[in-house]
C-alpha atoms as a PDB file:
ATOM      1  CA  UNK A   1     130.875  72.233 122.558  1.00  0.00           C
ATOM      2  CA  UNK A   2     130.543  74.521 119.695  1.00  0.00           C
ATOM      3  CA  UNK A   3     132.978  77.241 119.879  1.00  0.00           C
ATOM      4  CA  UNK A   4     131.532  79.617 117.410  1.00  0.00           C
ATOM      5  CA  UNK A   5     127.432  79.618 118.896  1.00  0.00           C
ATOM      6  CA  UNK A   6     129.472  80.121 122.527  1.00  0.00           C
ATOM      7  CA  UNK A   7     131.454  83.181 120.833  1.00  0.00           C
ATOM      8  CA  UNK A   8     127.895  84.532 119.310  1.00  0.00           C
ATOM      9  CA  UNK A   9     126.489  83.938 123.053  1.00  0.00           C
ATOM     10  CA  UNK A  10     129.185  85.821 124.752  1.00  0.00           C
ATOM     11  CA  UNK A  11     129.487  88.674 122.509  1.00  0.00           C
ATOM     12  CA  UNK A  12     125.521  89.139 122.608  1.00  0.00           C
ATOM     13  CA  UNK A  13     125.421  88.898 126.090  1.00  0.00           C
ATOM     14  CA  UNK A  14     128.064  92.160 125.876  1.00  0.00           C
ATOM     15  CA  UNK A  15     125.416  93.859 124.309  1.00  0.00           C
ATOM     16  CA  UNK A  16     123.134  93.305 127.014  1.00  0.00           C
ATOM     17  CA  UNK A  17     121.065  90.286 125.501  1.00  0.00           C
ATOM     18  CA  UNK A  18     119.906  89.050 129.159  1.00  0.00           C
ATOM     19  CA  UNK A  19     121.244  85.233 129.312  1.00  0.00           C
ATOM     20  CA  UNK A  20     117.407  84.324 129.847  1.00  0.00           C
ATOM     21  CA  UNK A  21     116.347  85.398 126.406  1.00  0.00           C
ATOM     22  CA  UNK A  22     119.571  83.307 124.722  1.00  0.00           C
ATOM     23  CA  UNK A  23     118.978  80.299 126.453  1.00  0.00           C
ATOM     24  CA  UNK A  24     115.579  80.379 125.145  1.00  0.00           C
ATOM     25  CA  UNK A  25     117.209  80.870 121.146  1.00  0.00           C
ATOM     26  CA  UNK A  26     119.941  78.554 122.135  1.00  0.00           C
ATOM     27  CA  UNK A  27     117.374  75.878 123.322  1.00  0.00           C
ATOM     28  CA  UNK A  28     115.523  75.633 120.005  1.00  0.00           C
ATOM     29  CA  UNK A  29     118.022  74.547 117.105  1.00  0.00           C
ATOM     30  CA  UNK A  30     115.634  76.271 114.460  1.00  0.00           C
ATOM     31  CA  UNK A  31     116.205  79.452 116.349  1.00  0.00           C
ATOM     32  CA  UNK A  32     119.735  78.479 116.576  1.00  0.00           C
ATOM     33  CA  UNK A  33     119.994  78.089 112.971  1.00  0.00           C
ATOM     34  CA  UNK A  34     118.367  81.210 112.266  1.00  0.00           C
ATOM     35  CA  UNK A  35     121.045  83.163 114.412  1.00  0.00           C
ATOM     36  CA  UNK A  36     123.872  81.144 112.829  1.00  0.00           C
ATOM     37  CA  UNK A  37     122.824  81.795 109.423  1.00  0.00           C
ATOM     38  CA  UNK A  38     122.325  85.680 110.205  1.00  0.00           C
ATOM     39  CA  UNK A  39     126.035  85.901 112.197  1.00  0.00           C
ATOM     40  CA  UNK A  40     127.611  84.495 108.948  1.00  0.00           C
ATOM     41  CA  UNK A  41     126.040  86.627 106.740  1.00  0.00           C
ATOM     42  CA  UNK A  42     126.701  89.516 108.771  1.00  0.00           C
ATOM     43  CA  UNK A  43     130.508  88.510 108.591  1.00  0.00           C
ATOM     44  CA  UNK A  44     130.628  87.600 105.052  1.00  0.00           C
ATOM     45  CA  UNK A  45     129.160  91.152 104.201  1.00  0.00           C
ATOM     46  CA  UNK A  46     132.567  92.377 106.420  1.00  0.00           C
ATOM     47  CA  UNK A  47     131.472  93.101 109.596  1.00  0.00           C
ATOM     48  CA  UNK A  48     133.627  92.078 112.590  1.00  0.00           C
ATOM     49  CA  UNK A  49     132.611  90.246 115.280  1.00  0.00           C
ATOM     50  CA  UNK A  50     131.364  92.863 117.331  1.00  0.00           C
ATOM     51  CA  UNK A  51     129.505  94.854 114.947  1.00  0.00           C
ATOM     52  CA  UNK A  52     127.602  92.010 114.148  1.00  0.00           C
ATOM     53  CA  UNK A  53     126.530  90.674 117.381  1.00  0.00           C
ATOM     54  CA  UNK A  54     125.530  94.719 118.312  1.00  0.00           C
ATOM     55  CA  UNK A  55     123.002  94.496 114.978  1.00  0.00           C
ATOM     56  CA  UNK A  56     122.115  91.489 116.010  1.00  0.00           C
ATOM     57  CA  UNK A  57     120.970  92.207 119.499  1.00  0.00           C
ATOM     58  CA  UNK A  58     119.252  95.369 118.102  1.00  0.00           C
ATOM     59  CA  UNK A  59     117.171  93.236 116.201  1.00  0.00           C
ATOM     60  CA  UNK A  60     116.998  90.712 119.023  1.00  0.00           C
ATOM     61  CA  UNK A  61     115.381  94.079 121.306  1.00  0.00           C
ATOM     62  CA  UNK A  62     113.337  95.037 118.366  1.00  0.00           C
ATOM     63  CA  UNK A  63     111.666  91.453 117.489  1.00  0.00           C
ATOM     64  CA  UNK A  64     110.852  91.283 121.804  1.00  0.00           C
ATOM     65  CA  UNK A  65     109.835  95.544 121.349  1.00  0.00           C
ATOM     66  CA  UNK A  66     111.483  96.431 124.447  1.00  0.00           C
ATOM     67  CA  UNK A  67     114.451  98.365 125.403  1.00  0.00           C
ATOM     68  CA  UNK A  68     117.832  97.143 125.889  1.00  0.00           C
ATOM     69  CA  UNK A  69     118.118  98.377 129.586  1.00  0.00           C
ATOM     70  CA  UNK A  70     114.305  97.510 129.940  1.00  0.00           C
ATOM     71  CA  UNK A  71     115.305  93.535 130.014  1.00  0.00           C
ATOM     72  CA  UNK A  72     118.468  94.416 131.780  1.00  0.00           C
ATOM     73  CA  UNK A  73     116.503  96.073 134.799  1.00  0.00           C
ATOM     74  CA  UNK A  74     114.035  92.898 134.737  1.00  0.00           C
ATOM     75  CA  UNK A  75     116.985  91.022 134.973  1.00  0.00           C
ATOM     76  CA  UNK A  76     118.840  92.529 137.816  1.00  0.00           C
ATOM     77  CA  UNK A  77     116.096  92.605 139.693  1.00  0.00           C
ATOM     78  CA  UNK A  78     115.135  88.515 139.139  1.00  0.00           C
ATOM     79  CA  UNK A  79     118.704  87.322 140.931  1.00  0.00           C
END
């Protein structure tokens, strides 16, 4: 188990990434990569942890162009 990609899950799922759409970037190791490579950089520039993952998931919301509590209503109402 990795320990840091399980960190970068959990702290964008605080940020209301629905679990659905980081399986699907967790599933694909380029995508994986992608978000590994932008989480370091983000922390080399001096962010902490959870200022990263919160620019993150904006741009996460942004690349899907939806709303964070759009996917979070969509989500509630799929369980």
């Amino acid at each position: 188990m990795d320990v840091k990609r399980l960190n970068i899950y959990r702290r964008l799922r605080d940020f209301r990434v629905p679990s659905s759409v980081l399986d699907g970037i967790f599933a694909n190791e380029d995508d994986i990569q992608i978000l590994d490579d932008a989480w370091d950089a983000l922390i080399k520039d001096g962010f902490q942890e959870d200022e990263a993952a919160k620019e993150i998931s904006a741009m996460i919301f942004k690349e899907l162009n939806v709303e964070p509590d759009q996917l979070f209503e969509d989500e509630k109402e799929s369980k």
